[in-house]
Protein backbone atom coordinates (compact mmCIF):
# COMPACT_ATOMS: atom_id res chain seq x y z
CA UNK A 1 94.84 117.21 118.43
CA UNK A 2 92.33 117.93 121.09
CA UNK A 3 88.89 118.14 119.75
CA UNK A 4 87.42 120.84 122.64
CA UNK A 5 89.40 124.03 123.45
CA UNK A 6 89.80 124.83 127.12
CA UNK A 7 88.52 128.23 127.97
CA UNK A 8 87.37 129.59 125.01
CA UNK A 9 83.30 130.56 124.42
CA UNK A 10 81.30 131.21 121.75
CA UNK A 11 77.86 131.35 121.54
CA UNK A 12 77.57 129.47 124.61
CA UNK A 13 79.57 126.73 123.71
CA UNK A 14 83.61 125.62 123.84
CA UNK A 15 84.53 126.42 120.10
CA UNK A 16 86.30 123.41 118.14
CA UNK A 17 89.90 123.53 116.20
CA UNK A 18 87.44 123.08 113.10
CA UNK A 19 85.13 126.04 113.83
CA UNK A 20 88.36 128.50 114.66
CA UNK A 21 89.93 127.64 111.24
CA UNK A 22 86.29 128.21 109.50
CA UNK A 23 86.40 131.73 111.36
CA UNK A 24 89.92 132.39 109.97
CA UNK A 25 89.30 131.21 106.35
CA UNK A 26 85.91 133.69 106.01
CA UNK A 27 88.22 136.63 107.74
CA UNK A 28 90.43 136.45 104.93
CA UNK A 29 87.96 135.50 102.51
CA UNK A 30 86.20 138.88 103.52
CA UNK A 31 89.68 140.25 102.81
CA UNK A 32 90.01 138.93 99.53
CA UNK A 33 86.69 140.34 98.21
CA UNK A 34 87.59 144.11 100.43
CA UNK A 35 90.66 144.42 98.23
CA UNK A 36 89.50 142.41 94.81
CA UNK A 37 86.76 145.57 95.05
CA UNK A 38 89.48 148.35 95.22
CA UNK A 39 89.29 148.41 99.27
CA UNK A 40 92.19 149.93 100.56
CA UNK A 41 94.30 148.03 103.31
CA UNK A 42 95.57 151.41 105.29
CA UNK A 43 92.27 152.81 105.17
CA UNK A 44 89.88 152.89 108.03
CA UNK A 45 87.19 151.03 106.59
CA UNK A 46 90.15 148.10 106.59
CA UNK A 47 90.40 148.62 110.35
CA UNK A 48 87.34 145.87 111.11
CA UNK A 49 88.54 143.37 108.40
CA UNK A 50 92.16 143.42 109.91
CA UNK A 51 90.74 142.75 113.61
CA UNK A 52 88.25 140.00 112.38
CA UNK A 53 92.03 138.25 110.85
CA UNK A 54 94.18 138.83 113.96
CA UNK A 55 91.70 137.70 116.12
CA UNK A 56 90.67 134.71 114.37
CA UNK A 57 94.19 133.74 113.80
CA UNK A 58 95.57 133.85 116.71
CA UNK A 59 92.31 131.69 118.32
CA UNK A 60 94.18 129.20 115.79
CA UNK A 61 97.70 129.89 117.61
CA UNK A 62 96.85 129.72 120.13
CA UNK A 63 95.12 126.25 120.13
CA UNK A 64 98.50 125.26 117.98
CA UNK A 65 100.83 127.13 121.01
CA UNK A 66 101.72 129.85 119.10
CA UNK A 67 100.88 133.52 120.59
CA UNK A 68 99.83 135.93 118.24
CA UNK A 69 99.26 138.75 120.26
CA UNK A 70 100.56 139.67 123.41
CA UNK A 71 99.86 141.52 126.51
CA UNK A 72 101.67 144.77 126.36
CA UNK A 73 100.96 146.11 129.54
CA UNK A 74 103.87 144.16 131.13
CA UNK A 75 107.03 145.54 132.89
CA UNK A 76 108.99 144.85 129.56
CA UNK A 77 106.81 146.98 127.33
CA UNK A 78 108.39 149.93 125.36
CA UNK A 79 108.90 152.93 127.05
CA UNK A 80 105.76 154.49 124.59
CA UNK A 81 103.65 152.40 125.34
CA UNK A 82 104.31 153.36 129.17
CA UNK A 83 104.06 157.05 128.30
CA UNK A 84 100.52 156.18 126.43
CA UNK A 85 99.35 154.70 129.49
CA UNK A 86 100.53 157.17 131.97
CA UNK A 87 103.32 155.49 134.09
């Protein structure tokens, strides 16, 4: 596995497979401790935790070829998501 990731920054600097995974494992780590202290998951003060996991995990995907999230502003995108954005 490629030890530098091509066109990603952080800091300055091309973040490693290594650093990524570190990034995911303290997102849900931070998750974890949110619910072990009574957070609630649909609540807005979950909203920031949840981002911090989806983005760090699909860094990892995408390094591993999987795409996590997607660009929805393609010609195939539900017809809602059209009306949302006015075309």
């Amino acid at each position: 596995m490629r030890d530098r990731i091509d066109n990603d920054w952080e800091g300055g600097h091309m973040a490693t497979l290594r650093e990524k995974t570190e990034r995911l494992q303290i997102a849900r780590e931070k998750v974890e401790a949110f619910v072990a202290a009574g957070g609630n998951l649909k609540g807005p003060e979950a909203v920031p935790l949840g981002m911090e996991l989806v983005l760090a995990a699909n860094e990892v995907g995408k390094d591993l070829g999987y795409n996590i999230l997607t660009d929805i502003k393609g010609d195939d995108s539900p017809k809602f998501i059209k009306d949302y954005q006015g075309e």
